[in-house]
PDB file of N, CA and C in Angstrom:
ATOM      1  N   UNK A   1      71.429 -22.955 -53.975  1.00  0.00           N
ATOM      2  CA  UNK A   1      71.555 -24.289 -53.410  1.00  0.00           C
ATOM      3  C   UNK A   1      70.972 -24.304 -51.993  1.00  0.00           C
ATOM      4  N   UNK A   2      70.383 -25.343 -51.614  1.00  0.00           N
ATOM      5  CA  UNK A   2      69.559 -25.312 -50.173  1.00  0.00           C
ATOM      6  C   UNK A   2      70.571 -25.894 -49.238  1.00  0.00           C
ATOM      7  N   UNK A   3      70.260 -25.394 -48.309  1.00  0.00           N
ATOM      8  CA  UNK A   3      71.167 -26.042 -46.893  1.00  0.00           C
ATOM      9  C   UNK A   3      69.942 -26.977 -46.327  1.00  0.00           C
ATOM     10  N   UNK A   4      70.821 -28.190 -46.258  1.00  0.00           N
ATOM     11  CA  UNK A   4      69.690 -28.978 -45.300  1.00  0.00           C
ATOM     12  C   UNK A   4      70.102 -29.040 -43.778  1.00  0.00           C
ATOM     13  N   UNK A   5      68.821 -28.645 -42.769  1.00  0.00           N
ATOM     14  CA  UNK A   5      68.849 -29.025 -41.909  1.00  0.00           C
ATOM     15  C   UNK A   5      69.112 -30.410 -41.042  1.00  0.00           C
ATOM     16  N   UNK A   6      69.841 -30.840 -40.359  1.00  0.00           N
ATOM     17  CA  UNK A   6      69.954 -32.168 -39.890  1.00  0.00           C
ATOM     18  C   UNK A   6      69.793 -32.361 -38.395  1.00  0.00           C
ATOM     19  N   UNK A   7      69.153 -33.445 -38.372  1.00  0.00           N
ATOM     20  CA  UNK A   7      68.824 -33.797 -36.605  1.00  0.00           C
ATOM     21  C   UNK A   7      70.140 -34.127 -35.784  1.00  0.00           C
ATOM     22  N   UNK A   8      70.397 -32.730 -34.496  1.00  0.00           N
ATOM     23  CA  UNK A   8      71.885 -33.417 -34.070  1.00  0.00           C
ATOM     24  C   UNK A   8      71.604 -34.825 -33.173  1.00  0.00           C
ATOM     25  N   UNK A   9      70.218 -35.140 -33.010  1.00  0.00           N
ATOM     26  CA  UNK A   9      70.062 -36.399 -32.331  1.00  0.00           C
ATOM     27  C   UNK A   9      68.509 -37.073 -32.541  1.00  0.00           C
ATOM     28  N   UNK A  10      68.454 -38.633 -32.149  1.00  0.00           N
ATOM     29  CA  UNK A  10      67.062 -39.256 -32.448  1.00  0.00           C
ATOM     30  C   UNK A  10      66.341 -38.856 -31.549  1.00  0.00           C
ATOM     31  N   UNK A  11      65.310 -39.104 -31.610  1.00  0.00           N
ATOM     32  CA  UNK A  11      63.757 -38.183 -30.659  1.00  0.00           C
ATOM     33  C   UNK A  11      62.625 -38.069 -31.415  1.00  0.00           C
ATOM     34  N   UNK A  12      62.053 -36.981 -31.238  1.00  0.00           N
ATOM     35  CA  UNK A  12      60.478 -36.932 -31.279  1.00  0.00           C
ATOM     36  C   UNK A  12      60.288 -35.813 -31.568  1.00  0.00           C
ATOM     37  N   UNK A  13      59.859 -35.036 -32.887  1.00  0.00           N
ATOM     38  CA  UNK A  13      59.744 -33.579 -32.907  1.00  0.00           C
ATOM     39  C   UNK A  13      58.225 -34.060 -32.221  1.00  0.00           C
ATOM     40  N   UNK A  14      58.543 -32.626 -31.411  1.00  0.00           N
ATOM     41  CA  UNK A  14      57.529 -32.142 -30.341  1.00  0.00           C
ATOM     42  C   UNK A  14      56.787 -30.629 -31.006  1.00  0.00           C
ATOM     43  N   UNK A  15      57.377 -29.789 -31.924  1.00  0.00           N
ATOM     44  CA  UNK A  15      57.296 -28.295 -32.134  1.00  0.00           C
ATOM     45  C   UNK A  15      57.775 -28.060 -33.304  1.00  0.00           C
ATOM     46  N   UNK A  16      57.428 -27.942 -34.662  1.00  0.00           N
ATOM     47  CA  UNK A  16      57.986 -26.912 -35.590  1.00  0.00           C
ATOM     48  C   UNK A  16      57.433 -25.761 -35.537  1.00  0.00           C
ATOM     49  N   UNK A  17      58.508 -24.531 -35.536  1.00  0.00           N
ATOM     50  CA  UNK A  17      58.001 -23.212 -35.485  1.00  0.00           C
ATOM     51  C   UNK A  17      58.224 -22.778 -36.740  1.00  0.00           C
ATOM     52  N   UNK A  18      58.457 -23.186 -37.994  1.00  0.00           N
ATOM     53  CA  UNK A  18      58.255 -22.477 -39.025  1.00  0.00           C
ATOM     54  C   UNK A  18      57.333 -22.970 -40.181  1.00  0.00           C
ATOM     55  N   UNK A  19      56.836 -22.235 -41.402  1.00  0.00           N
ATOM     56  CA  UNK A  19      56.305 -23.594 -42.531  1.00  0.00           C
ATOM     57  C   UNK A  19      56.889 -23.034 -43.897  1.00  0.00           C
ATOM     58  N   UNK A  20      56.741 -23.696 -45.040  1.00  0.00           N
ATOM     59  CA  UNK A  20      57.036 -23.142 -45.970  1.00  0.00           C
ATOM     60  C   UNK A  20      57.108 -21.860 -46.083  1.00  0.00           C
ATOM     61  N   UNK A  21      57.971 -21.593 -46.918  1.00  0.00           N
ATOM     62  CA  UNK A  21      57.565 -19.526 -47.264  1.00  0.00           C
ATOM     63  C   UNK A  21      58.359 -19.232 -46.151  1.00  0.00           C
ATOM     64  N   UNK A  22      58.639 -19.145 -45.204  1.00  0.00           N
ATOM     65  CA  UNK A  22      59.168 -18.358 -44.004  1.00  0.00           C
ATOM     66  C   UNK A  22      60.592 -18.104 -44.666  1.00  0.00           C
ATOM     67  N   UNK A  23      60.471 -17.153 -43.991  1.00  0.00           N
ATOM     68  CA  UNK A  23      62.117 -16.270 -43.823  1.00  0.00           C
ATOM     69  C   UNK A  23      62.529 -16.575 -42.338  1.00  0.00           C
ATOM     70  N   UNK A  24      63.580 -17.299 -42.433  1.00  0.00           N
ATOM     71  CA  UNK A  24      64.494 -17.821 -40.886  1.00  0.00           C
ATOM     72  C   UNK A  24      66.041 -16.816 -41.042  1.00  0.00           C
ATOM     73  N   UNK A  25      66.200 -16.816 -39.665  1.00  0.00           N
ATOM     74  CA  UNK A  25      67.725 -16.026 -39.646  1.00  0.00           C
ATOM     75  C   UNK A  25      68.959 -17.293 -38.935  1.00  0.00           C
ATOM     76  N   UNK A  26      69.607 -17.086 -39.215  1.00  0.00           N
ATOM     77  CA  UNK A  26      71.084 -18.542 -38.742  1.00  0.00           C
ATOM     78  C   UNK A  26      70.860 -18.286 -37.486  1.00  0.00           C
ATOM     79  N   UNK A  27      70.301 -19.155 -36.800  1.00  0.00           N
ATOM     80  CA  UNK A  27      70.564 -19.066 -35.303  1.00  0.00           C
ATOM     81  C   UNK A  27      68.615 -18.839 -35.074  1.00  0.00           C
ATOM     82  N   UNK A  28      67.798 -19.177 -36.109  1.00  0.00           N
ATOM     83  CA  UNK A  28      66.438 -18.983 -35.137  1.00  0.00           C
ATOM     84  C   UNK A  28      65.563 -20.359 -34.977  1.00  0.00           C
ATOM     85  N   UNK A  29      65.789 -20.705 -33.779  1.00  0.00           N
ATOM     86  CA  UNK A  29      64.860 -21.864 -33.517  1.00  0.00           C
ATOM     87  C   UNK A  29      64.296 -22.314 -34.867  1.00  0.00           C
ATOM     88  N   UNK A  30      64.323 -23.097 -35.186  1.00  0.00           N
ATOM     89  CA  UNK A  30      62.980 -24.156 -36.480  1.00  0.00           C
ATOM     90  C   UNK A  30      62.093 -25.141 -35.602  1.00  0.00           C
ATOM     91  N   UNK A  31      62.617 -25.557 -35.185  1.00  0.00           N
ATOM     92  CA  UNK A  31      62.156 -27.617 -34.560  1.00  0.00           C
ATOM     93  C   UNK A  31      62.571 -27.478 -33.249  1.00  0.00           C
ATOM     94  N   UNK A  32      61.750 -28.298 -32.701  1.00  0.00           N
ATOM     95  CA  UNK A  32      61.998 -28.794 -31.241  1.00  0.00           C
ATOM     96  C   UNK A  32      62.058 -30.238 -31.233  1.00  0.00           C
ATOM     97  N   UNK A  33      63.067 -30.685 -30.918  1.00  0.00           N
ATOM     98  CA  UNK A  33      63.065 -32.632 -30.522  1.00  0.00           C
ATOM     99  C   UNK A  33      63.243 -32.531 -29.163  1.00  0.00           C
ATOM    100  N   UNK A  34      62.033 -34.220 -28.875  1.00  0.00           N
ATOM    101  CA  UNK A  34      62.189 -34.002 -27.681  1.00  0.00           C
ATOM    102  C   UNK A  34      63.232 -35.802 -27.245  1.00  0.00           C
ATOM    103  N   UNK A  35      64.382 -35.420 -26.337  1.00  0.00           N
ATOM    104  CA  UNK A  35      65.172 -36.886 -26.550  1.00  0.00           C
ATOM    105  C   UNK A  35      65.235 -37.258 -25.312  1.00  0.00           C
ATOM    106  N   UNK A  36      64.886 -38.301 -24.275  1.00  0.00           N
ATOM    107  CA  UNK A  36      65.120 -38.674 -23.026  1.00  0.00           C
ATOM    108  C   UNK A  36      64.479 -37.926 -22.582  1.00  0.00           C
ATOM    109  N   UNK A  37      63.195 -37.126 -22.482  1.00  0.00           N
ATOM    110  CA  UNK A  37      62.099 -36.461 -21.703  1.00  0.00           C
ATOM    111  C   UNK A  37      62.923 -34.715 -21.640  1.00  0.00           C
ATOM    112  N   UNK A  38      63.834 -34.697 -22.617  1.00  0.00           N
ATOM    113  CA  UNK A  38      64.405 -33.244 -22.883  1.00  0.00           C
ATOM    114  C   UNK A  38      63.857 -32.605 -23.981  1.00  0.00           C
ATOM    115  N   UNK A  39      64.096 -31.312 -23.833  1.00  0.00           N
ATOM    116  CA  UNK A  39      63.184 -30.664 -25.304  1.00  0.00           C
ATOM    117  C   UNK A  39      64.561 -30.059 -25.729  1.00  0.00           C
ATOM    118  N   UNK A  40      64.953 -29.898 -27.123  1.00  0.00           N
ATOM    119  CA  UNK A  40      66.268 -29.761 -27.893  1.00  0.00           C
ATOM    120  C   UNK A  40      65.841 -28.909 -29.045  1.00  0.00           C
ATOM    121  N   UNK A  41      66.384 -27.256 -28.763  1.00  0.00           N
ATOM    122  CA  UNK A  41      65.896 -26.563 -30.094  1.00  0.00           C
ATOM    123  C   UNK A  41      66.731 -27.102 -31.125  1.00  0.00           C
ATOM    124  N   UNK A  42      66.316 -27.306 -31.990  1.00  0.00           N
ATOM    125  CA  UNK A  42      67.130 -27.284 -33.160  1.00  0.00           C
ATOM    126  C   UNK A  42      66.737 -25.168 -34.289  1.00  0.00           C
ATOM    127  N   UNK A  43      68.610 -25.091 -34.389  1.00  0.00           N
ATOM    128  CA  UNK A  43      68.858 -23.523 -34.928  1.00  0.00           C
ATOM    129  C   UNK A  43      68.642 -23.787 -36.138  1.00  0.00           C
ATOM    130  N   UNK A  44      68.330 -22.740 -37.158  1.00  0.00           N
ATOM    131  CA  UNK A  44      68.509 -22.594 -38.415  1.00  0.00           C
ATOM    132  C   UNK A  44      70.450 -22.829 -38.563  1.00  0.00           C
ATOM    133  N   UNK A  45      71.043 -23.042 -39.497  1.00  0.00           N
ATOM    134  CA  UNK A  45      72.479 -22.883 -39.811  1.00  0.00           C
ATOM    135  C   UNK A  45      72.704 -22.150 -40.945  1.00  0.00           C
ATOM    136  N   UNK A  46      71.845 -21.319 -41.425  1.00  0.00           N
ATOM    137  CA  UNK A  46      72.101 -20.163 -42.424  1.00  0.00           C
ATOM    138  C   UNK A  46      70.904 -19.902 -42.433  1.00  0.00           C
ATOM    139  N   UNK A  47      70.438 -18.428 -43.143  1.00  0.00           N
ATOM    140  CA  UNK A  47      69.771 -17.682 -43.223  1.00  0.00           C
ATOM    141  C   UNK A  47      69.135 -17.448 -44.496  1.00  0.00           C
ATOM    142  N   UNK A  48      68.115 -17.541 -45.066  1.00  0.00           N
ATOM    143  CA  UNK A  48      67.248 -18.093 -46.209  1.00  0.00           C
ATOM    144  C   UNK A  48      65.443 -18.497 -45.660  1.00  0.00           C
ATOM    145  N   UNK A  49      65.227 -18.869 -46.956  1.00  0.00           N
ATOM    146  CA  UNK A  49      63.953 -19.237 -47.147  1.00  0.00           C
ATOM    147  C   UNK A  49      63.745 -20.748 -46.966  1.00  0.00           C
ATOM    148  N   UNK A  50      62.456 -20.861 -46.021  1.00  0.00           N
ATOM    149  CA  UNK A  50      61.959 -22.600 -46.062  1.00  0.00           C
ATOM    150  C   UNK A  50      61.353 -23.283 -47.335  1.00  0.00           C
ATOM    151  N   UNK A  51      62.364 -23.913 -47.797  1.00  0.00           N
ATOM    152  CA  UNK A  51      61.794 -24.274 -49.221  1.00  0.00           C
ATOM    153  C   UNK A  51      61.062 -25.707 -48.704  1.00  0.00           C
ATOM    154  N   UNK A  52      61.558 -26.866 -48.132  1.00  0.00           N
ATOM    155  CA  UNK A  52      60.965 -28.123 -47.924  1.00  0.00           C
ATOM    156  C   UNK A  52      60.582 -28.473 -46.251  1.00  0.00           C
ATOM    157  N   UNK A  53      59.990 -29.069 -46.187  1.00  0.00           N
ATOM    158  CA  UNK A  53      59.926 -29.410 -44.506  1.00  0.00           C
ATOM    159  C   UNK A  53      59.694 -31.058 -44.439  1.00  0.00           C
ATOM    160  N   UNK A  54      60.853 -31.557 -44.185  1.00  0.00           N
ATOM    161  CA  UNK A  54      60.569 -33.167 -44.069  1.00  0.00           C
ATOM    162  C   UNK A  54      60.535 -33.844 -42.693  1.00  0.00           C
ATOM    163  N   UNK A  55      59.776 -33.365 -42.161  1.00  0.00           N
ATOM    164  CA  UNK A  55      59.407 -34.081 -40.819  1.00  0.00           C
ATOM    165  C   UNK A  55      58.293 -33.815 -40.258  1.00  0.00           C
ATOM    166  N   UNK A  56      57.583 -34.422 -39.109  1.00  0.00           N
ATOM    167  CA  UNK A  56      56.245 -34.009 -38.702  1.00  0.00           C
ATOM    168  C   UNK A  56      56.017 -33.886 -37.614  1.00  0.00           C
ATOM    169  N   UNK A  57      55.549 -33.513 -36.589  1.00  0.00           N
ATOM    170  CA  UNK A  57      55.254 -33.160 -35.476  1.00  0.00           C
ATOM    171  C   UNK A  57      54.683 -34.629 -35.010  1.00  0.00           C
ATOM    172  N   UNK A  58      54.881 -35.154 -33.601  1.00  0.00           N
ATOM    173  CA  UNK A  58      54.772 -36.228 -33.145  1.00  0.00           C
ATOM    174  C   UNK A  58      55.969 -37.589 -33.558  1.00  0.00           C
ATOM    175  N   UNK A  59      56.646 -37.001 -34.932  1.00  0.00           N
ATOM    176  CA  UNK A  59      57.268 -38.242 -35.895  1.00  0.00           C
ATOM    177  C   UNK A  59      59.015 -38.361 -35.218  1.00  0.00           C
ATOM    178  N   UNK A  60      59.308 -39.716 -35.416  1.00  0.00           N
ATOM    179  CA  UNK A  60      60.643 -39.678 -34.960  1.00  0.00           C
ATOM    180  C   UNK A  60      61.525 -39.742 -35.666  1.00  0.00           C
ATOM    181  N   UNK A  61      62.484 -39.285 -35.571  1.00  0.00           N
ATOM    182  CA  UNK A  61      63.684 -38.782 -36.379  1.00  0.00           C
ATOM    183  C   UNK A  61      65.012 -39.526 -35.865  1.00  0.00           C
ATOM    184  N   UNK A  62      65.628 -39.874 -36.800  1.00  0.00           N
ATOM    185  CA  UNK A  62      67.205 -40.482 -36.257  1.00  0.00           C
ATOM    186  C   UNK A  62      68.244 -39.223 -36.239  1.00  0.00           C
ATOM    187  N   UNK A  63      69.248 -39.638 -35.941  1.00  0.00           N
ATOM    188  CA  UNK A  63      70.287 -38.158 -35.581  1.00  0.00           C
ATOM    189  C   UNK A  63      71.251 -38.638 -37.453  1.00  0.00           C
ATOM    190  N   UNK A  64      71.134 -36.916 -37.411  1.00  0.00           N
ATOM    191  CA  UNK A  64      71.893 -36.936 -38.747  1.00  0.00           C
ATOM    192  C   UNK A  64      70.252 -37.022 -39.971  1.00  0.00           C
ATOM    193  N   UNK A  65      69.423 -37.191 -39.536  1.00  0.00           N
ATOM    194  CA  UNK A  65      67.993 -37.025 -40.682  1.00  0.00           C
ATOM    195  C   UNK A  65      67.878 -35.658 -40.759  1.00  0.00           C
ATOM    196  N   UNK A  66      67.327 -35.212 -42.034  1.00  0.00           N
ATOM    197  CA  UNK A  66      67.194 -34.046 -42.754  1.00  0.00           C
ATOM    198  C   UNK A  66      65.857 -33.781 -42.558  1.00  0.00           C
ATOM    199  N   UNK A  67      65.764 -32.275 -41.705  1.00  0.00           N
ATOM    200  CA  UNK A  67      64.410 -31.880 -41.119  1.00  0.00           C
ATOM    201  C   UNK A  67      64.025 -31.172 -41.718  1.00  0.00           C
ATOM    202  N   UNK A  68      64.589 -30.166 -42.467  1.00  0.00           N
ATOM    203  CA  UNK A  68      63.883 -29.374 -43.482  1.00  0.00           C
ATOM    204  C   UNK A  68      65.229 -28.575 -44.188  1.00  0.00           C
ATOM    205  N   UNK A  69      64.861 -27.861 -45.359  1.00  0.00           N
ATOM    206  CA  UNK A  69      65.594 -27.504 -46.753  1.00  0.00           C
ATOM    207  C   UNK A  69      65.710 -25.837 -46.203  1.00  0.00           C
ATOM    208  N   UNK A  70      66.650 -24.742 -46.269  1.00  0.00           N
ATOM    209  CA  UNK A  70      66.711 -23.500 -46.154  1.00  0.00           C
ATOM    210  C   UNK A  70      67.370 -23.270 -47.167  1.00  0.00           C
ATOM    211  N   UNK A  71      67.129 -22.113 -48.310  1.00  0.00           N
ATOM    212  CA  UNK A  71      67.115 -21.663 -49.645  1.00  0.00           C
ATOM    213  C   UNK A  71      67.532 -20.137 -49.273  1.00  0.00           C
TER     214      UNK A  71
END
């Protein structure tokens, strides 16, 4: 079953550091949002494989949107 990632707030991904296929560990940076001229890592929350990536670099995101799938 996949864990979905969720935005803890609205903004602007500025940075994804991973893509499909990757192996992430709970706690390693994925995404960067940027909210009120702040940059906000967003962590992995378990440790798995990037199965989906639903967001895009430049694109804005509401808080609580699903940024990408970990398997």
């Amino acid at each position: 079953m996949a864990t979905e990632l969720k935005s803890p707030m609205s903004g602007k991904v500025v940075n994804i550091k991973v893509k499909v296929g990757d192996s992430v560990l709970n706690g390693e940076t994925v995404v960067v949002i940027e909210s009120m001229k702040m940059e906000v890592p967003v962590v992995a929350e378990a440790s798995g494989v990037v199965k989906e990536i639903k967001c895009a670099v430049e694109g804005a995101v509401n808080i609580r949107e699903v940024l990408l799938l970990i398997e």
